[in-house]
Protein backbone atom coordinates (compact mmCIF):
# COMPACT_ATOMS: atom_id res chain seq x y z
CA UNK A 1 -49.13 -9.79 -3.84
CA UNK A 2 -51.22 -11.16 -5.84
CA UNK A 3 -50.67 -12.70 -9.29
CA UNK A 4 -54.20 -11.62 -11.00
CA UNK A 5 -56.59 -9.25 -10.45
CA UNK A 6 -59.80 -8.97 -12.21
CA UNK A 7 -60.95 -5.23 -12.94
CA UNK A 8 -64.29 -4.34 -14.09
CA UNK A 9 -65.63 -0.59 -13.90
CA UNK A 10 -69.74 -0.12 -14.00
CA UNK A 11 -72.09 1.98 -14.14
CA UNK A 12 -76.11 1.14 -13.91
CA UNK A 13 -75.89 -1.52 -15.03
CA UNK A 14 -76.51 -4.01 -11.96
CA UNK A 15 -78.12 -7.13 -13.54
CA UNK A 16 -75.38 -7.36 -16.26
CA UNK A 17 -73.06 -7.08 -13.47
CA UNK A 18 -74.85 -9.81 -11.38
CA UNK A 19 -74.72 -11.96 -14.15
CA UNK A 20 -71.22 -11.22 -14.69
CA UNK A 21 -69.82 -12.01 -11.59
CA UNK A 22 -71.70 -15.56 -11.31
CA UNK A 23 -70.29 -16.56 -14.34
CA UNK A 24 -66.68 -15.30 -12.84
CA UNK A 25 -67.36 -16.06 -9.40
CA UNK A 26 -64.92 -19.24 -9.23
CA UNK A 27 -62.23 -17.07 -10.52
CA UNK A 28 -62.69 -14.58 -7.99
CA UNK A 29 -62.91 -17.19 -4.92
CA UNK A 30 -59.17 -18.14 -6.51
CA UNK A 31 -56.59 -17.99 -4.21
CA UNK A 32 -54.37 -15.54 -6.39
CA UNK A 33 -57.00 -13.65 -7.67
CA UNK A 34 -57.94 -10.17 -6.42
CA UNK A 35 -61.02 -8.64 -8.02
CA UNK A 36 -61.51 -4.60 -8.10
CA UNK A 37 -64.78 -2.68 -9.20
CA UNK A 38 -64.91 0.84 -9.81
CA UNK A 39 -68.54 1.90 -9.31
CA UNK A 40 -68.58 4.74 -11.56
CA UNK A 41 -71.46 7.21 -9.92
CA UNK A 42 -73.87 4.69 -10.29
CA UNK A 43 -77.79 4.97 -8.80
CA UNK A 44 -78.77 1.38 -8.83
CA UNK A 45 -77.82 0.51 -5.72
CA UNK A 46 -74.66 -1.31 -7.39
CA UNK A 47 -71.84 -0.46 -4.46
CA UNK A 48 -74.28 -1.91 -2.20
CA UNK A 49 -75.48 -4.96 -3.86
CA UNK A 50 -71.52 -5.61 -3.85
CA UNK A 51 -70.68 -5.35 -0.62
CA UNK A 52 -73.52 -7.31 0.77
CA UNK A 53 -72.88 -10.45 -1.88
CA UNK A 54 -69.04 -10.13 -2.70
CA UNK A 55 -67.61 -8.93 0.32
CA UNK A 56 -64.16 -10.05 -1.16
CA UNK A 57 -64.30 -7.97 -3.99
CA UNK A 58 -62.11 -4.40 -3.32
CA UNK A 59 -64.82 -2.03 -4.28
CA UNK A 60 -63.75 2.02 -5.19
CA UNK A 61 -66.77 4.38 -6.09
CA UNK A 62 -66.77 7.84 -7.91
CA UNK A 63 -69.57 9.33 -6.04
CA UNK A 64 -70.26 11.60 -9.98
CA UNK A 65 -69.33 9.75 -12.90
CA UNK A 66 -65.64 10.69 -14.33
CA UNK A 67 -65.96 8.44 -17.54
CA UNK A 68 -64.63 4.79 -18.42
CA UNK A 69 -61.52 5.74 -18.94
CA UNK A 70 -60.82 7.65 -15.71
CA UNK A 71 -62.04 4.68 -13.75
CA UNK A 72 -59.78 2.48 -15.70
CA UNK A 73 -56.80 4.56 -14.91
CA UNK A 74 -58.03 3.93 -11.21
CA UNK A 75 -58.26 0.46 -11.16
CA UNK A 76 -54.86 0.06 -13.07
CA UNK A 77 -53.22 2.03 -10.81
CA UNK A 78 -54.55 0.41 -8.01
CA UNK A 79 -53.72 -3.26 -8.42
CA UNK A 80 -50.07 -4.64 -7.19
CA UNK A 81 -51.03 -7.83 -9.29
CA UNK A 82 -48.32 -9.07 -11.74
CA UNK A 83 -51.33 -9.34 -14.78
CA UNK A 84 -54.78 -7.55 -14.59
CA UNK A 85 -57.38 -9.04 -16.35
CA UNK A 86 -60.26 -6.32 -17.65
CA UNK A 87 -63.31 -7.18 -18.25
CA UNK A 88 -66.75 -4.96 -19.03
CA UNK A 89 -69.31 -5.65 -16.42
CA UNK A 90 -71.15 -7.16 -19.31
CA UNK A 91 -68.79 -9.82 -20.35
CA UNK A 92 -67.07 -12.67 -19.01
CA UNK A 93 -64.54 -15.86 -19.89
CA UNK A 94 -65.91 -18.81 -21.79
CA UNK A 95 -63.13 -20.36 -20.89
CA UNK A 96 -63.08 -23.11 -18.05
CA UNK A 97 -59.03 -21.71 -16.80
CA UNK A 98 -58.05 -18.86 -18.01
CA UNK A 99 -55.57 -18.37 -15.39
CA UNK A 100 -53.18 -20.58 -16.08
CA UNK A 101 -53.33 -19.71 -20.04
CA UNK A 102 -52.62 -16.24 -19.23
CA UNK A 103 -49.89 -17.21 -16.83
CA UNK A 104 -48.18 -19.43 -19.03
CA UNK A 105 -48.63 -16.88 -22.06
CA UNK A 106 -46.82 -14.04 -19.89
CA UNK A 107 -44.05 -16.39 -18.93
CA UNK A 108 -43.27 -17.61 -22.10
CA UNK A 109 -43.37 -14.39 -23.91
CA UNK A 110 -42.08 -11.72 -21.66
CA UNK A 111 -41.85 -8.80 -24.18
CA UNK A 112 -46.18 -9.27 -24.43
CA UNK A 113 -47.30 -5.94 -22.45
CA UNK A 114 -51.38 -7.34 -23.02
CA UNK A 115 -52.89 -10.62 -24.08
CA UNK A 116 -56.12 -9.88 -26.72
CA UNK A 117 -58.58 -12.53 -25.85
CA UNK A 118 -61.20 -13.88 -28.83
CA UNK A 119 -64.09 -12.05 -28.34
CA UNK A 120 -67.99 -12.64 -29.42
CA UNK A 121 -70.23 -9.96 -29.63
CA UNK A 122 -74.14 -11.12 -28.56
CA UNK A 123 -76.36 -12.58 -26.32
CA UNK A 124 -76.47 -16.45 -27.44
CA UNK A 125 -73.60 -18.28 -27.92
CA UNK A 126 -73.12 -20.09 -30.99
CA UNK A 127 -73.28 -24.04 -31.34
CA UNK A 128 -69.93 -23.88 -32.43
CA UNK A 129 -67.06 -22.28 -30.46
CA UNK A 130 -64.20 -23.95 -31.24
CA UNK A 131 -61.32 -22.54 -33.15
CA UNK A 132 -58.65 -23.32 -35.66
CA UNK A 133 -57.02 -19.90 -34.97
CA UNK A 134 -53.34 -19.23 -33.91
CA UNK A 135 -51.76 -17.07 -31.67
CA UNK A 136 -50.18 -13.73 -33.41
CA UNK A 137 -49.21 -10.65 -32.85
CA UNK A 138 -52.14 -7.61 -33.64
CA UNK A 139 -51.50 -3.57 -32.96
CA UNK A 140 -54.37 -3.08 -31.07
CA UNK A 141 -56.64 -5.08 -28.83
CA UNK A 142 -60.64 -4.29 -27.61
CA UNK A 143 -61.72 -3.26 -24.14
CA UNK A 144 -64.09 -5.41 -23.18
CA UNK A 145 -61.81 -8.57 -22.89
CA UNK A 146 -57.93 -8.39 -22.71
CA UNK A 147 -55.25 -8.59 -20.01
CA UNK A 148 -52.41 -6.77 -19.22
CA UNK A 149 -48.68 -7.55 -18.11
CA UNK A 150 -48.70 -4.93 -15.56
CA UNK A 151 -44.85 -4.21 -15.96
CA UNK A 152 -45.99 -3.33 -19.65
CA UNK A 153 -48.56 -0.72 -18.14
CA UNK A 154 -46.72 0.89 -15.60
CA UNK A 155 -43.73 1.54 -18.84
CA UNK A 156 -46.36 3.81 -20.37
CA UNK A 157 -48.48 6.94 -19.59
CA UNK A 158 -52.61 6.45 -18.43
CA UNK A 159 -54.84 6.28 -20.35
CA UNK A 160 -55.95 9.79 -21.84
CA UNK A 161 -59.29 10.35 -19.62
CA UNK A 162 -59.91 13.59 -21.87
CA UNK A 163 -61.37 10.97 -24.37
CA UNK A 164 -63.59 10.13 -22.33
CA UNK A 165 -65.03 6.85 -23.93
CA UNK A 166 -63.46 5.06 -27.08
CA UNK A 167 -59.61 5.05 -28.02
CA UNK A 168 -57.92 4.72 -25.02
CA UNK A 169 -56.75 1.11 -26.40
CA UNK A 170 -55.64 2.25 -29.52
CA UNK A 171 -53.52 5.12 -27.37
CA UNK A 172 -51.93 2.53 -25.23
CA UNK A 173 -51.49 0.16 -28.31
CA UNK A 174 -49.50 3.12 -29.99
CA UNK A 175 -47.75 3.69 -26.47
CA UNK A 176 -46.55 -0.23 -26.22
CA UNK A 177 -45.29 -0.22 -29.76
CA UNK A 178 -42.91 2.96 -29.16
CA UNK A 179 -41.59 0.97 -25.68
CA UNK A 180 -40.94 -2.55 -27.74
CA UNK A 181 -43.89 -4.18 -25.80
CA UNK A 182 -46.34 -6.44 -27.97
CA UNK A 183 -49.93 -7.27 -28.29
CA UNK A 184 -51.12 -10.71 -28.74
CA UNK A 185 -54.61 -12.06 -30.14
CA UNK A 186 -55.10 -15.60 -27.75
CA UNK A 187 -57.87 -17.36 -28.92
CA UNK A 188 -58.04 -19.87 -26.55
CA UNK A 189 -59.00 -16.80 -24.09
CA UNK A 190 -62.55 -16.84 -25.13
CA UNK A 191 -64.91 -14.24 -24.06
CA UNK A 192 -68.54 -13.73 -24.70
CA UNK A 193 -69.95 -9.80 -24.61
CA UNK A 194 -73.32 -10.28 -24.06
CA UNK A 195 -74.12 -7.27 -26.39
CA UNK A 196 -75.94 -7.23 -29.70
CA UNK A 197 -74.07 -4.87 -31.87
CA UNK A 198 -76.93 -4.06 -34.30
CA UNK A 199 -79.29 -3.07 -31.22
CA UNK A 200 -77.10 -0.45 -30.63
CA UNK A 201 -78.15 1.99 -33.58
CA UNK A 202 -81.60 1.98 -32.05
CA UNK A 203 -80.50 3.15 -28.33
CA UNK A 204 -80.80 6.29 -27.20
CA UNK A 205 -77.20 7.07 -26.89
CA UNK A 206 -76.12 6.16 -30.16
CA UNK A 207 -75.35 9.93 -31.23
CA UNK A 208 -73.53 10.25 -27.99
CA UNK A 209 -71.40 6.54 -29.19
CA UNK A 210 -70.70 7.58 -32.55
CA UNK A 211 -69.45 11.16 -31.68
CA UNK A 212 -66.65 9.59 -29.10
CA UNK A 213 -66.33 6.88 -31.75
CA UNK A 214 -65.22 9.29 -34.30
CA UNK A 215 -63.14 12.08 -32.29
CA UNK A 216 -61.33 9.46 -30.75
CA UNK A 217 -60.27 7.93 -34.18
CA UNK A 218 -59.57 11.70 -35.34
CA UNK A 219 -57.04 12.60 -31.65
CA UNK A 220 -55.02 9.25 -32.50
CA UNK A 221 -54.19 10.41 -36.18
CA UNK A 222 -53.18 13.57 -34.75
CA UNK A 223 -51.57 12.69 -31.80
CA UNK A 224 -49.69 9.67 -33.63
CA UNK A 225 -49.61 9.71 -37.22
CA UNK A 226 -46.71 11.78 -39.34
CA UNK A 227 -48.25 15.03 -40.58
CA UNK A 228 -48.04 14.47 -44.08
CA UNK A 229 -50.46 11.55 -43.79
CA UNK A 230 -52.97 12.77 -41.05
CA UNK A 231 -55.20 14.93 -44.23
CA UNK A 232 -55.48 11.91 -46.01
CA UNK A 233 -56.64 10.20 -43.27
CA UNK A 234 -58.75 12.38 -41.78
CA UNK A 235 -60.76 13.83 -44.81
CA UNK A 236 -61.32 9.73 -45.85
CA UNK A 237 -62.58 9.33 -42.63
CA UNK A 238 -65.32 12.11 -42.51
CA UNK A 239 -65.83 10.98 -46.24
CA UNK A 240 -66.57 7.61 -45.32
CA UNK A 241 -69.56 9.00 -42.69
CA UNK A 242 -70.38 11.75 -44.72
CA UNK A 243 -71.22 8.80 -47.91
CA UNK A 244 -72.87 5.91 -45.71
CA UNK A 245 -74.52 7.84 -43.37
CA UNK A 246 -75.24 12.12 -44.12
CA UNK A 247 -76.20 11.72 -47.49
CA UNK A 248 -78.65 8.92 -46.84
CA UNK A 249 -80.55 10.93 -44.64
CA UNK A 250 -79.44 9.30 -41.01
CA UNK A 251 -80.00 12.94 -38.78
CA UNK A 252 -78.63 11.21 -35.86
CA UNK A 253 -75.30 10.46 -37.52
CA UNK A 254 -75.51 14.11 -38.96
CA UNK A 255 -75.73 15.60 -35.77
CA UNK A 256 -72.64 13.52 -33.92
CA UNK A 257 -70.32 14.19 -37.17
CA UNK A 258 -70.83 17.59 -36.16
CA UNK A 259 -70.71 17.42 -32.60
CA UNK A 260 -67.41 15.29 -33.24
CA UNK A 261 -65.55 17.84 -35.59
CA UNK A 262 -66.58 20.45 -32.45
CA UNK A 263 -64.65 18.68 -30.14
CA UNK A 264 -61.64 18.47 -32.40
CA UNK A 265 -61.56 22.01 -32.60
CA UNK A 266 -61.96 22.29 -28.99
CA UNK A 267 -58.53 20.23 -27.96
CA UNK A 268 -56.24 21.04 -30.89
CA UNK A 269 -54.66 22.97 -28.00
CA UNK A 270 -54.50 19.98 -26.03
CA UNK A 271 -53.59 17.53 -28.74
CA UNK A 272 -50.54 19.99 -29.90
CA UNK A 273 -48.83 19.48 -26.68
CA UNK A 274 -49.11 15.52 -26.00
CA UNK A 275 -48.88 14.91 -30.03
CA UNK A 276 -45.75 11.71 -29.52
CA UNK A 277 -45.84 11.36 -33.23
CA UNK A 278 -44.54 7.85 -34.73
CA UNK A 279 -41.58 8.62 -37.36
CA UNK A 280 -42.75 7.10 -41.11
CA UNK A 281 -40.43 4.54 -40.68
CA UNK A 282 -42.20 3.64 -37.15
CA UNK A 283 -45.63 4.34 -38.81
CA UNK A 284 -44.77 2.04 -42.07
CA UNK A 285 -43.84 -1.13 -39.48
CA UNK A 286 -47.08 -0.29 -37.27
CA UNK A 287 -49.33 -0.71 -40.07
CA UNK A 288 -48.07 -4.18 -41.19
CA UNK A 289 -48.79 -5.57 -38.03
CA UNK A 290 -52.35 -7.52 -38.14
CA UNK A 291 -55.04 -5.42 -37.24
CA UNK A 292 -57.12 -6.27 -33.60
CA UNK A 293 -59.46 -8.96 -33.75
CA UNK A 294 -62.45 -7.16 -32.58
CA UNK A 295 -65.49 -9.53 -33.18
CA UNK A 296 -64.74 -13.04 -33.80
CA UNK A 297 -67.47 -15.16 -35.60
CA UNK A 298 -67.37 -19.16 -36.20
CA UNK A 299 -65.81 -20.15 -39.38
């Protein structure tokens, strides 16, 4: 068995994955490091490029795409390492040894079910990378750069693969706290995602981002959150969209607000039968935890 395995799931996306995987390649020639990628339905000759370059790496396919999550539920279930490290095929660690960071982390604090690495969002580094951040605990961590103590994993239910894309980390952050487990924001586990956030409002699947964005946001409240503050919630939320977005005249944002509320509808059905609600009590003590790091910028 293994003590790390790196998971990455992909999908078209070959030269971010190529770059990827050079940056990570001497943490996949590690001794104690498996690495797993789920080739998601791709048609870029990905699987193939793999097997002919990294024939090390343990490579499962979905011959039609199921979704991010579902492949992440794959991989997870897969590995017999003690800590999987996920990574999106478009990011990778910064820093020089991770390993024995994450190691040490695990073994030091054995009630931390994932590690939150310090993440920046964009294509160039900047000059300055260093950090005067400390460790602490956050509810939530981001998907593109984190890594789980797989005891902590296999203590809660998969990832909901209904959602398709978006929330799944916020539904296993919810999960951990109800089991005892923590999450913890390391920022000497740096990772750059090579994506400019700004760009993405310009791409033609930005309606299709925003609509998962939002649903998912709305199927936590009700899945989690006591009833007598999911209303309050909710109608802020579609305010919020509704004031910086609708009424300014953004279509595209029009159209996935709609599209979003649709797919509430859809699963109420769905959403009544796995709602795990947190008590207030259990809701009060979530919410003073820090909230995720998500983008981390120099200071």
């Amino acid at each position: 068995m293994k003590t790390f395995s790196i998971l990455i799931t992909t999908k078209n996306r070959i030269e971010d994955l190529k770059f990827t995987l050079q940056k990570i390649n001497h943490l996949i020639q590690h001794k104690d490091v498996e690495c797993i990628i789920c080739d998601d339905g791709s048609i870029d000759k990905t699987s193939k490029f793999i097997k002919e370059n990294y024939p090390s790496i343990q490579l499962i396919s979905n011959p039609k795409s199921k979704g991010l999550i579902y492949s992440r539920n794959r991989l997870l279930n897969l590995t017999t390492a003690k800590y999987a490290i996920s990574l999106d095929d478009d990011a990778h660690f910064i820093t020089e040894h991770p390993l024995e960071i994450i190691e040490s982390h695990f073994i030091e604090n054995p009630n931390c079910g994932v590690i939150a690495c310090r993440i920046f969002w964009g294509k160039q580094l900047p000059k300055q990378t260093e950090t005067n951040e400390k460790i602490e605990q956050v509810n939530g961590f981001v998907g593109c750069g984190h890594i789980w103590n797989m005891k902590a994993w296999n203590d809660i239910p998969n990832y909901p693969d209904w959602f398709v894309f978006y929330g799944e980390e916020e539904f296993a952050s919810f999960k951990l706290f109800k089991k005892d487990w923590k999450i913890q924001y390391h920022p000497q586990l740096f990772v750059q995602h090579r994506v400019e956030v700004k760009e993405r409002k310009n791409k033609t699947d930005y309606v299709q981002r925003l609509r998962r964005s939002l649903r998912s946001g709305w199927y936590l409240y009700l899945l989690f959150y006591p009833l007598k503050v999911v209303p309050k919630r909710f109608l802020y939320s579609l305010w919020i969209q509704l004031k910086s977005k609708v009424f300014k005249g953004n279509f595209k944002a029009t159209l996935a607000i709609f599209l979003a509320i649709f797919d509430l509808l859809i699963n109420l059905p769905r959403i009544s039968n796995s709602r795990k609600a947190l008590s207030f009590k259990e809701f009060i003590a979530f919410e003073k935890i820090n909230n995720p790091k998500i983008y981390w910028k120099p200071e």
